[in-house]
Protein backbone atom coordinates (compact mmCIF):
# COMPACT_ATOMS: atom_id res chain seq x y z
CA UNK A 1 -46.81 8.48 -23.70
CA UNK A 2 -45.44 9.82 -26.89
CA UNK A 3 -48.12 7.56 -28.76
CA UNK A 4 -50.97 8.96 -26.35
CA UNK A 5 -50.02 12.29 -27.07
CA UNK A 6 -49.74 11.94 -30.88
CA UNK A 7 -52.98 10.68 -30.59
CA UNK A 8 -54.14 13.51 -29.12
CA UNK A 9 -52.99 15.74 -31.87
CA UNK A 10 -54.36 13.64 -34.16
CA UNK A 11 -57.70 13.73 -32.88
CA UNK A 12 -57.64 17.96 -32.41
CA UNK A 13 -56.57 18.14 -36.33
CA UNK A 14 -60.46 16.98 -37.54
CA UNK A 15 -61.99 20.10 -35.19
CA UNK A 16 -58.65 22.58 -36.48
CA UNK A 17 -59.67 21.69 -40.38
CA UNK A 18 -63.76 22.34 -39.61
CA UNK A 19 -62.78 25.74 -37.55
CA UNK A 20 -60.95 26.32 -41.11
CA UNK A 21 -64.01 26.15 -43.73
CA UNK A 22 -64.38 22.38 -44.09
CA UNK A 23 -67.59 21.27 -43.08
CA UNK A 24 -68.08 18.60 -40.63
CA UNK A 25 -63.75 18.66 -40.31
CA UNK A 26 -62.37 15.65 -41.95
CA UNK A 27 -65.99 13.57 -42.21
CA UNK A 28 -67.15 15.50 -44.81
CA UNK A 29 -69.70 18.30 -45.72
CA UNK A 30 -73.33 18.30 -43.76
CA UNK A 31 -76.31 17.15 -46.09
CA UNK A 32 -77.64 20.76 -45.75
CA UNK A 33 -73.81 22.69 -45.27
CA UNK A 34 -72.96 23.77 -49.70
CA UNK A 35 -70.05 25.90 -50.15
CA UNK A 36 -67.79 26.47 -53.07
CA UNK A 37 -64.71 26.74 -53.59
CA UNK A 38 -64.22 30.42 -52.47
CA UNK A 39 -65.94 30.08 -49.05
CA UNK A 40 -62.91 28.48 -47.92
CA UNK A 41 -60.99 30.81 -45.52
CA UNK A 42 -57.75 29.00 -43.88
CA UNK A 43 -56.55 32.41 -42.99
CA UNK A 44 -59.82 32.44 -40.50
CA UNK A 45 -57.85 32.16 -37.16
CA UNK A 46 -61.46 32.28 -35.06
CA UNK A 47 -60.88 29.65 -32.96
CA UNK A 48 -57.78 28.26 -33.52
CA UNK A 49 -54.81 28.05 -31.25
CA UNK A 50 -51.46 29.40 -31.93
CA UNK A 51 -49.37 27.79 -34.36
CA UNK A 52 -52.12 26.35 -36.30
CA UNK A 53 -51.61 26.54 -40.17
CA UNK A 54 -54.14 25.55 -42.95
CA UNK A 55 -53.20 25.70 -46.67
CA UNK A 56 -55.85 24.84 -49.75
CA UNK A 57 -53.95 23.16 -52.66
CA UNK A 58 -56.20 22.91 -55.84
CA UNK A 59 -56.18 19.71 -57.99
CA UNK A 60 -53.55 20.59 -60.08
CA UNK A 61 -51.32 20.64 -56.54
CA UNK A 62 -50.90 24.42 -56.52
CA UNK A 63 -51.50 26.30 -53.13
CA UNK A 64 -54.90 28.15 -53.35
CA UNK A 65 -54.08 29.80 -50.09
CA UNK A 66 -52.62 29.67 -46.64
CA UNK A 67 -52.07 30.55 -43.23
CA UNK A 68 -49.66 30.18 -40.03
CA UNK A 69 -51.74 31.16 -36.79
CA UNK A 70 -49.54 33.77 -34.48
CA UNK A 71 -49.68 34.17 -30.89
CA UNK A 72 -51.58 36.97 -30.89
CA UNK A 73 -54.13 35.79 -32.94
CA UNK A 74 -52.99 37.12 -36.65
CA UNK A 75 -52.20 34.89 -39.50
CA UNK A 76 -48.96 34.63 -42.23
CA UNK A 77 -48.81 32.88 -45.38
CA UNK A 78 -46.73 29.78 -45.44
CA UNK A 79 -43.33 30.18 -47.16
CA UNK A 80 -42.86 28.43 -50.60
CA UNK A 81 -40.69 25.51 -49.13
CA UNK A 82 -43.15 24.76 -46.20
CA UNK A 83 -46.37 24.81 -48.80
CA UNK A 84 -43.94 22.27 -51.14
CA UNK A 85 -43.73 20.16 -48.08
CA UNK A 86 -47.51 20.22 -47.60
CA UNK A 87 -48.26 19.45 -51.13
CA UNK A 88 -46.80 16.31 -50.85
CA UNK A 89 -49.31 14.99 -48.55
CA UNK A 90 -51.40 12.06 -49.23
CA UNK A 91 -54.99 12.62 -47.80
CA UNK A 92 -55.63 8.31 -48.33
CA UNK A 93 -52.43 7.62 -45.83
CA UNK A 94 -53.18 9.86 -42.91
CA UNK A 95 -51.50 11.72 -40.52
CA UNK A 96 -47.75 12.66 -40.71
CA UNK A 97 -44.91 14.42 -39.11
CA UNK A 98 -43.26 17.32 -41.16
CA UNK A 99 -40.48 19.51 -39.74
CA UNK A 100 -41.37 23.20 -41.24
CA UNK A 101 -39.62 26.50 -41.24
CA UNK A 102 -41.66 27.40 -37.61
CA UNK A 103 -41.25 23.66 -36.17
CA UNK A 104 -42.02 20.06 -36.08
CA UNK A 105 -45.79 19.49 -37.34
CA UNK A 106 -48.28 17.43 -37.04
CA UNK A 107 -50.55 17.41 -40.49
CA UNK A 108 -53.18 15.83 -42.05
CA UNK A 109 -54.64 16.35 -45.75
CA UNK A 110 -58.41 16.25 -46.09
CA UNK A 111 -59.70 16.14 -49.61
CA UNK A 112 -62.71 18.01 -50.53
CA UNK A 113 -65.36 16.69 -52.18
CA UNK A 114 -66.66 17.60 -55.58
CA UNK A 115 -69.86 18.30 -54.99
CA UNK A 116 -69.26 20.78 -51.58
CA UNK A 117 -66.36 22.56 -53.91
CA UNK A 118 -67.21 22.05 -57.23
CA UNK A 119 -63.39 22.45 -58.21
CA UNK A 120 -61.92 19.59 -56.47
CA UNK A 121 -59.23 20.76 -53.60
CA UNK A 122 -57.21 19.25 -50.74
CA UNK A 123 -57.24 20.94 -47.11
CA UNK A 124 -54.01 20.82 -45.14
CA UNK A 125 -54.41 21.04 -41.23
CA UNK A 126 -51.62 21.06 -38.75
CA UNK A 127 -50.68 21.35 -35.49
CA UNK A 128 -47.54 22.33 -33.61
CA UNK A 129 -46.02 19.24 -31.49
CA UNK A 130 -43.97 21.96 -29.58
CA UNK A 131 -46.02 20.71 -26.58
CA UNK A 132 -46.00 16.89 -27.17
CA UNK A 133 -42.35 17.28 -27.51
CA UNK A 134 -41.79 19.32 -24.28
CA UNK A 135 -43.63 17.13 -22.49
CA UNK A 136 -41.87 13.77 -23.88
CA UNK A 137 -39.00 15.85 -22.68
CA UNK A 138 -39.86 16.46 -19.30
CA UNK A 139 -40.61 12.97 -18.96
CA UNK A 140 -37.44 11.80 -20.34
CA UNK A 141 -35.53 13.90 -17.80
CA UNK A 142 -37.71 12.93 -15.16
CA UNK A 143 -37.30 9.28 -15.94
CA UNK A 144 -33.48 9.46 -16.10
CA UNK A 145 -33.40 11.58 -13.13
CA UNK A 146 -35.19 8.95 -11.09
CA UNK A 147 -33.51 5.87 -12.97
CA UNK A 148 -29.96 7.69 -11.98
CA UNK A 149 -31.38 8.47 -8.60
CA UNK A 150 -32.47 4.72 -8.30
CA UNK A 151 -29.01 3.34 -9.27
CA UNK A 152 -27.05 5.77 -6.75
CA UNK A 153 -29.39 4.39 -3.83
CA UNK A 154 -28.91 1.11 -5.39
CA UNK A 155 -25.34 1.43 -5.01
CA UNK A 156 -25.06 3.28 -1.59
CA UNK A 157 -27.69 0.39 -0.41
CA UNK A 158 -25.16 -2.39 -2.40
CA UNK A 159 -21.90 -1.05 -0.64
CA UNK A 160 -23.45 -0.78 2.85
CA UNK A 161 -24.95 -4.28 2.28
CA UNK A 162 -21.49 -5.20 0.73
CA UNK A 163 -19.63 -3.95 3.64
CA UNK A 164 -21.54 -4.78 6.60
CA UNK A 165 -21.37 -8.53 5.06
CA UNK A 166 -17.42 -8.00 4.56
CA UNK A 167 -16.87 -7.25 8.11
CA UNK A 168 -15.82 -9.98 9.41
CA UNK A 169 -13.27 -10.37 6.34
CA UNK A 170 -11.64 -7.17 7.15
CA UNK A 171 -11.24 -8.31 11.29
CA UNK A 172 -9.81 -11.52 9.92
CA UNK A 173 -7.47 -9.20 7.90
CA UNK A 174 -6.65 -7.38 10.66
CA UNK A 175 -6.09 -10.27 13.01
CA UNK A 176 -3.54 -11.79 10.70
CA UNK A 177 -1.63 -8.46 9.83
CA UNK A 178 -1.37 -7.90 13.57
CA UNK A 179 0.23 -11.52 13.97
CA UNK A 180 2.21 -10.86 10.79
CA UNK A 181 4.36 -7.60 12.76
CA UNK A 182 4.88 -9.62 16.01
CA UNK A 183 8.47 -10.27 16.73
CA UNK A 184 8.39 -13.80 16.35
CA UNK A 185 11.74 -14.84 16.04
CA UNK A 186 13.10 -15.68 19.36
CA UNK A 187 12.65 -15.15 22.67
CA UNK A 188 9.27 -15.28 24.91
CA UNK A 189 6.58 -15.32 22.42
CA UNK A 190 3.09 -14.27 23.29
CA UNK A 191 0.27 -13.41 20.44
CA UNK A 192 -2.39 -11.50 22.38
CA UNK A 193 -4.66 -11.10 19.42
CA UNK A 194 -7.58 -12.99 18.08
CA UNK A 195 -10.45 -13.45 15.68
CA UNK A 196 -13.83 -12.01 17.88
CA UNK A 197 -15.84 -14.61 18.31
CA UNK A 198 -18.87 -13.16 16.26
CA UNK A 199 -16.22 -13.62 13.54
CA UNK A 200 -15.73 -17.00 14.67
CA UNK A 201 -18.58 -19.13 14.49
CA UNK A 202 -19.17 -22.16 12.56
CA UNK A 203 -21.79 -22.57 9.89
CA UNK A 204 -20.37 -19.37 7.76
CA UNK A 205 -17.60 -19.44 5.32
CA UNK A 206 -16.24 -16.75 7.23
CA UNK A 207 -17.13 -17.53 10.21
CA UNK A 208 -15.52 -21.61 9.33
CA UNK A 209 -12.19 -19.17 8.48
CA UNK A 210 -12.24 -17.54 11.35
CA UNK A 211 -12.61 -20.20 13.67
CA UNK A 212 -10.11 -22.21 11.70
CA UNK A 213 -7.45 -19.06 11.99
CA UNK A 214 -7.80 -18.93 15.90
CA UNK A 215 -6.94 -22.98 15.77
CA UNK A 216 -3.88 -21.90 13.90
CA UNK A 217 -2.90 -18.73 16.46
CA UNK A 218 -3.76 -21.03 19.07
CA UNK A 219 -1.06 -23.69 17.51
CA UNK A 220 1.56 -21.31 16.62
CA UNK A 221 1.53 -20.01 20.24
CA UNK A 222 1.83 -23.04 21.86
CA UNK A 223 4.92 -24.53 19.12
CA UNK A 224 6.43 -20.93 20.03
CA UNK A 225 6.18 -21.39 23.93
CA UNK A 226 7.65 -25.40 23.70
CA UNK A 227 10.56 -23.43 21.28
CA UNK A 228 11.19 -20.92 24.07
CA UNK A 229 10.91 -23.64 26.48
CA UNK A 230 13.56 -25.76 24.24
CA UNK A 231 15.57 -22.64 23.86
CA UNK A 232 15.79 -21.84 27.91
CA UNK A 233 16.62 -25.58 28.88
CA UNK A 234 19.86 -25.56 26.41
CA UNK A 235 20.41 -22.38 27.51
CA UNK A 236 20.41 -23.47 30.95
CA UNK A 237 22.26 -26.21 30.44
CA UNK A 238 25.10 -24.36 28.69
CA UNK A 239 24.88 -22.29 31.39
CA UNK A 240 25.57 -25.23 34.42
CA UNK A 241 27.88 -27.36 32.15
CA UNK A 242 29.80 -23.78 31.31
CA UNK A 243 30.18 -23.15 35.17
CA UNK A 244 31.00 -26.46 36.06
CA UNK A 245 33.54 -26.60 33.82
CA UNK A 246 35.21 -23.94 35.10
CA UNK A 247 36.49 -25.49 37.69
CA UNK A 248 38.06 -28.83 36.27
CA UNK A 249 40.31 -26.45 33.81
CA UNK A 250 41.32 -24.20 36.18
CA UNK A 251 42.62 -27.64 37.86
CA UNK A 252 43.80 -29.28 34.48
CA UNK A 253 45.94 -25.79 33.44
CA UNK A 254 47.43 -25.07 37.39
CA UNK A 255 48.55 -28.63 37.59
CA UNK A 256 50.03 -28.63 33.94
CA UNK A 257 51.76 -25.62 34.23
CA UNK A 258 53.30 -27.05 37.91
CA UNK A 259 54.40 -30.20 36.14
CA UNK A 260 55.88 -28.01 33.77
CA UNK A 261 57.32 -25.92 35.86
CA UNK A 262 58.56 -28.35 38.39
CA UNK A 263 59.64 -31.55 36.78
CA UNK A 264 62.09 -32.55 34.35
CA UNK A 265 59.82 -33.98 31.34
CA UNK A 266 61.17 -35.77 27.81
CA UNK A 267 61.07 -33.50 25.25
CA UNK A 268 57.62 -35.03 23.45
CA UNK A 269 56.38 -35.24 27.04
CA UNK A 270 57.00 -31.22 27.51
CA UNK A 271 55.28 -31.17 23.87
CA UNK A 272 52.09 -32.56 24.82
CA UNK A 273 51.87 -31.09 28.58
CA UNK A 274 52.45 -27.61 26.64
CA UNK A 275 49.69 -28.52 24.14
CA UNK A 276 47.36 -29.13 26.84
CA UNK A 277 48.21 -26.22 28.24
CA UNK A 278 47.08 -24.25 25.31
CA UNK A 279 43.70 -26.60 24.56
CA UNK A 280 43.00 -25.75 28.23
CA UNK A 281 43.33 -21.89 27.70
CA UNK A 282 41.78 -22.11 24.91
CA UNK A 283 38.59 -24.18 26.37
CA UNK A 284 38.35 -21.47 29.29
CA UNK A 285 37.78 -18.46 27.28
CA UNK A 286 34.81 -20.62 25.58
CA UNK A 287 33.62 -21.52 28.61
CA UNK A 288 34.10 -17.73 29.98
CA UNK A 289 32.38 -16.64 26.79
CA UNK A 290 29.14 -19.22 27.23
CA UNK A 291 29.00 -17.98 30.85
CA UNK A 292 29.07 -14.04 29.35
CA UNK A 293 26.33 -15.10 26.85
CA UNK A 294 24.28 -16.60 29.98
CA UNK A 295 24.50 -14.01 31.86
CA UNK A 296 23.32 -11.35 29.47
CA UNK A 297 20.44 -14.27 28.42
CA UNK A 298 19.30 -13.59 32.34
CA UNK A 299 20.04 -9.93 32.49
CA UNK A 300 22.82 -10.34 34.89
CA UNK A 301 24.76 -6.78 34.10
CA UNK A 302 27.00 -4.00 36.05
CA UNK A 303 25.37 -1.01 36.71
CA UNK A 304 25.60 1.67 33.81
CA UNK A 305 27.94 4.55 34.23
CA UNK A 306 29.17 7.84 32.03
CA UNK A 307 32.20 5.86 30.38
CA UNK A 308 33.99 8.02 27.98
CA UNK A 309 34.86 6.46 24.63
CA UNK A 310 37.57 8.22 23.41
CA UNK A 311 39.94 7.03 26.43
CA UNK A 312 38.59 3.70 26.07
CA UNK A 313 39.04 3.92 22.55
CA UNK A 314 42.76 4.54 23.30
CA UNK A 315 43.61 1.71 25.34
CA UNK A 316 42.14 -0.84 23.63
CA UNK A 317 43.88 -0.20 20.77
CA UNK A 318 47.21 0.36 22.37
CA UNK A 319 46.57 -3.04 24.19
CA UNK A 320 45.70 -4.56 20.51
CA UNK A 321 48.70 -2.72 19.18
CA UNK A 322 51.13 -4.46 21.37
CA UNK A 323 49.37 -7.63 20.95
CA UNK A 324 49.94 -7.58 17.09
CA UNK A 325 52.57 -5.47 16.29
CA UNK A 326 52.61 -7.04 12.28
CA UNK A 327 49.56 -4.34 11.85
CA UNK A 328 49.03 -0.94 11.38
CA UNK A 329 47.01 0.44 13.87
CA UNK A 330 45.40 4.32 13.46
CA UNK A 331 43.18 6.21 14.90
CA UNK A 332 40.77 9.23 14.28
CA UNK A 333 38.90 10.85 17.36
CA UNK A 334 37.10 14.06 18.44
CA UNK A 335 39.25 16.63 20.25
CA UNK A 336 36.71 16.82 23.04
CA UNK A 337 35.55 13.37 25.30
CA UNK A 338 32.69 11.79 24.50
CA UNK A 339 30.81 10.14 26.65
CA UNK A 340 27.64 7.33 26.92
CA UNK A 341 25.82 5.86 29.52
CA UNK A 342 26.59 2.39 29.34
CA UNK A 343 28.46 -0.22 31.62
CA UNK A 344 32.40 0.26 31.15
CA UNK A 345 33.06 -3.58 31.23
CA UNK A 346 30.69 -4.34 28.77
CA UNK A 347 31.82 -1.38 26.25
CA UNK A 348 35.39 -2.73 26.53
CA UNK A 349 34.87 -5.83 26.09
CA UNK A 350 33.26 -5.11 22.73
CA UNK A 351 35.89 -2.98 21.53
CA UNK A 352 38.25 -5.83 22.76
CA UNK A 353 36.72 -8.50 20.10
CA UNK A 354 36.22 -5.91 17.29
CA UNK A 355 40.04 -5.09 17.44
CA UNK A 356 41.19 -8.88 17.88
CA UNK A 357 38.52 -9.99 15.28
CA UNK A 358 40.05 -7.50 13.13
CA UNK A 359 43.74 -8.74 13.64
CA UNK A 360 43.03 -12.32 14.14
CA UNK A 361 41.23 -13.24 10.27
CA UNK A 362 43.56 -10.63 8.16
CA UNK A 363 47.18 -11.01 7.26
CA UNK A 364 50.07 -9.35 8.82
CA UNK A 365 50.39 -5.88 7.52
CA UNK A 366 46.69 -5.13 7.39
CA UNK A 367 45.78 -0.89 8.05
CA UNK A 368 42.98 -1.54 10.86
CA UNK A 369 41.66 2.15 11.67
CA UNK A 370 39.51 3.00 14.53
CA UNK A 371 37.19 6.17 14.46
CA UNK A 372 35.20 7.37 16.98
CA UNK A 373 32.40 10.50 15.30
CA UNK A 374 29.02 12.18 16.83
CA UNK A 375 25.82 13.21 15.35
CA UNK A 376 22.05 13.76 16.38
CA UNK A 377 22.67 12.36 19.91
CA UNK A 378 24.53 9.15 18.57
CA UNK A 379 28.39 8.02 19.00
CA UNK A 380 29.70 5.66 16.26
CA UNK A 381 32.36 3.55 16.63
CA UNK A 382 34.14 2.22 13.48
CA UNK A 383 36.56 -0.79 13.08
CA UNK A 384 37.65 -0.99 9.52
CA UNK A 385 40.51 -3.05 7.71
CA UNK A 386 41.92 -3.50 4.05
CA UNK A 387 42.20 -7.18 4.73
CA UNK A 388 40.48 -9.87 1.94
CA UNK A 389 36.75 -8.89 3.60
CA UNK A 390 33.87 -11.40 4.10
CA UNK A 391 31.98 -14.01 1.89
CA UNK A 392 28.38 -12.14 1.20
CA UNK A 393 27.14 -15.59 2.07
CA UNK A 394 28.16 -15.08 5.63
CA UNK A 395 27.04 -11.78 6.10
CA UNK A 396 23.47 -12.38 7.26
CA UNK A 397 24.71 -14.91 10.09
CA UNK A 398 27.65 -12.95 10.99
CA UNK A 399 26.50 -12.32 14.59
CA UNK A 400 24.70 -15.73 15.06
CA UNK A 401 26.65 -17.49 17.77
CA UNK A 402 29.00 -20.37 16.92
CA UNK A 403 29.21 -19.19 13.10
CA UNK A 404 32.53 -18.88 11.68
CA UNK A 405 33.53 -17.35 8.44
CA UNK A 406 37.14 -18.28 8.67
CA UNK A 407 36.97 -19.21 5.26
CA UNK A 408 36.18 -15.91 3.73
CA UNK A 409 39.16 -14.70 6.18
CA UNK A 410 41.80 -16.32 7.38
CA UNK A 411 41.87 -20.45 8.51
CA UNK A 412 43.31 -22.03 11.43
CA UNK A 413 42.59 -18.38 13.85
CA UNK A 414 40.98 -20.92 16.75
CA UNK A 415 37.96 -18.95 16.51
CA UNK A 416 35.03 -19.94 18.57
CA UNK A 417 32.35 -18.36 16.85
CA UNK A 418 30.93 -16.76 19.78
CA UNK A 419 33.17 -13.21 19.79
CA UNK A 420 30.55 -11.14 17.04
CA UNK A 421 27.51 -12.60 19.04
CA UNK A 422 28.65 -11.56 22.36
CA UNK A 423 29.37 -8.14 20.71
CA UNK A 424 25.77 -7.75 19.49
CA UNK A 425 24.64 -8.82 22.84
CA UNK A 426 26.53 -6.40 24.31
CA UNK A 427 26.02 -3.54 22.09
CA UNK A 428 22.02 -4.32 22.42
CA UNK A 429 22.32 -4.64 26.01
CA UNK A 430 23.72 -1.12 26.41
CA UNK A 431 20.83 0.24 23.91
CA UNK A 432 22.78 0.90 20.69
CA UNK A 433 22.88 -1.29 17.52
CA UNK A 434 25.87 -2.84 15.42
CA UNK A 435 26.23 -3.13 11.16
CA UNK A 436 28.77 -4.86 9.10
CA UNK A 437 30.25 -3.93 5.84
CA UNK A 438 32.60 -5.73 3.94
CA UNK A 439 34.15 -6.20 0.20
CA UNK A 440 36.96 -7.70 -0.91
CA UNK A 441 39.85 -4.91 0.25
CA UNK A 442 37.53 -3.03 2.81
CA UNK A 443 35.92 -4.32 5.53
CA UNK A 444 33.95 -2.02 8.45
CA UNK A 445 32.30 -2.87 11.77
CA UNK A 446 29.98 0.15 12.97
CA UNK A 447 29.15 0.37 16.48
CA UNK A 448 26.01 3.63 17.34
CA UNK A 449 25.63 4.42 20.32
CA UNK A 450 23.45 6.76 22.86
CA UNK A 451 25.83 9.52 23.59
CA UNK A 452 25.49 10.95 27.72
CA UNK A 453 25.71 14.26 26.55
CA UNK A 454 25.59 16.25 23.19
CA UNK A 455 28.95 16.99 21.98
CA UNK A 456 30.34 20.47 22.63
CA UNK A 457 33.66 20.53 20.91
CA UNK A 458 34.91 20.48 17.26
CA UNK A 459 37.82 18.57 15.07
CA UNK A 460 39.09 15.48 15.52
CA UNK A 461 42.67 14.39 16.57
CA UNK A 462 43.78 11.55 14.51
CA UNK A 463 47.28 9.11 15.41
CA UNK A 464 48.88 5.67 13.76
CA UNK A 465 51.47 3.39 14.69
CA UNK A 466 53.37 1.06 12.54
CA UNK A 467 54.84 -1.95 14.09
């Protein structure tokens, strides 16, 4: 375009010279058309369109005259600079592009012949490219509006086509995030979700994926239903061997203690009846404790009841005080009752193993403290002791059932490893949640729980015994 339109200019400078004086524009003089020197009139603006200049130079190079057409039809001289510009023109080369004092230019030098002057002079024409250049403009605006018009639609058209064909990517995303925040870890394990079948169809790479990640759920489900299945048959079994049992060691401890009791035994004899005794005891709470672990496996529980924690607090810890009397036993609780819906039994019986746990794996004179406090609807229960604490390795399988620490603690306590899983069943089973936290010289079991009611009282009542 820019080369059409120079052309253009170049072609109106021949008529813009002839409109000046100069016979036949830039061809030449007519055979009939004589003028001198003087006839020459570049101020003559008859004709010619605004902006239009015209300058005579005579053959020594000095301007003759000149003149800059107006809009309203007038003519100016050309200033000094623009006719030094102008001089320099070489008629033989052709048109060129000056930038004057009024604008860019388009000029062209014509020389005048001898014989139609008789003095020998050069004409300058030229001709604004205001117009050329406005419209190069407009075109250039145009072109990179459309161009950056093209490239948005090319985009919005690229991320619709991009996202329509990453569909099925994103459901497989979602399909595996959903099986990634199933609970997973025990009990009865069902994974409801799946790839949709449009996103599961062989002969794609996604669809290949897809497929090949429904095999996988479809695996996964079935290893965690024969687990479960596993899981419920040992259960089970610990379950029947645990009550049958019962029975036989009720029979093995009432006829030891009658021998005991009723005949005269050797000394060694009276040794091992007493240590069977003991092994026999000892068997039955295990077998008591597997039964309690069944039982809340099948959901066999009392009925809940408002069971007030502060009494209950009390007498376990009396009943733990007289049962090791080498501690120090304190305790810090509310002035006013609180109470929790919960099953009494069950609440006891977890305050029971905290308290003996507590005792049993620290050394005589050990501070164990027992605090009961309430906030936002919650009632915490806190067992802590001074004693050596627990190895960080054990920490994270602290409440897994027959895991035993006594290492970190104290050896040779005839620990089961069944008392802190029975006490997370039980806690969960009554809807509250249990936390250990131990160092060496500090050591704290925290029991929350749903409190019944909010608490409507204030201060605390604190006590200790020394034994």
């Amino acid at each position: 375009m820019s080369s059409y339109l120079t052309g253009q200019l170049d072609e109106a400078l021949s008529p813009a010279a002839g409109r000046a004086g100069l016979p036949g524009g830039r061809g030449g003089p007519d055979e009939d058309d004589q003028r001198s020197f003087r006839d020459l009139d570049p101020g003559n603006a008859a004709g010619q369109r605004p902006g239009t200049l015209n300058a005579v130079f005579g053959d020594d190079g000095a301007a003759r005259s000149s003149a800059l057409v107006k809009d309203d039809g007038s003519t100016e001289p050309l200033t000094d600079d623009d006719l030094e510009l102008l001089a320099a023109i070489d008629a033989s080369e052709g048109p060129d592009e000056l930038v004057l004092s009024s604008g860019r230019y388009r000029v062209d030098a014509a020389t005048l012949p001898v014989e139609f002057t008789s003095e020998g002079a050069v004409l300058v024409t030229g001709l604004p490219t205001a117009e050329r250049d406005s419209t190069l403009l407009s075109l250039d605006l145009t072109v990179a509006g459309l161009s950056l018009a093209g490239l948005v639609l090319t985009g919005l058209a690229g991320t619709v086509i991009i996202r329509r064909s990453l569909r099925p990517l994103e459901e497989l995303s979602a399909v595996a995030t959903s099986v990634s925040q199933l609970p997973l870890s025990s009990g009865e394990v069902a994974i409801p979700v799946r790839v949709p079948p449009a996103a599961a169809q062989p002969g794609t790479e996604v669809g290949t994926v897809g497929l090949a990640l429904n095999e996988m759920i479809d695996h996964v489900t079935g290893a965690l239903r024969a687990r479960h299945a596993s899981e419920m048959k040992v259960r089970q079994f610990v379950a029947d061997a645990s009550h049958e049992l019962r029975t036989p060691l009720t029979s093995i401890r009432g006829y030891t203690e009658l021998i005991l009791m009723s005949e005269t035994v050797s000394p060694s004899g009276r040794s091992a009846l007493e240590r069977v005794d003991s092994e026999s005891k000892r068997m039955s709470c295990l077998v008591e404790d597997l039964l309690l672990l069944a039982r809340l496996d099948e959901g066999q529980r009392g009925d809940p009841s408002d069971v007030d924690l502060t009494e209950l607090i009390v007498e376990t810890t009396s009943d733990a005080q007289v049962s090791a009397p080498g501690y120090s036993w304190s305790l810090d609780l509310p002035d006013e009752p609180v109470e929790v819906r919960a099953v009494e039994a069950e609440i006891r019986q977890v305050l029971i193993n905290l308290l003996s746990n507590a005792h049993k794996h620290t050394p005589p004179g050990t501070a164990i403290a027992t605090a009961l406090t309430v906030g936002e609807g919650v009632a915490s229960i806190s067992v802590t002791d001074n004693g050596p604490g627990i190895a960080p390795v054990f920490l994270d399988t602290i409440f897994t059932r027959f895991s035993r620490g006594d290492a970190a603690r104290s050896a040779n306590t005839g620990s089961t490893g069944l008392g802190l899983a029975i006490v997370q069943a039980l806690v969960e089973a009554n809807g509250g949640t249990i936390s250990v936290d131990s160092e060496p010289g500090r050591t704290e079991f925290r029991v929350d729980l749903p409190v019944a009611q909010p608490l409507t009282g204030a201060g605390h009542r604190s006590g200790s015994g020394t034994s």
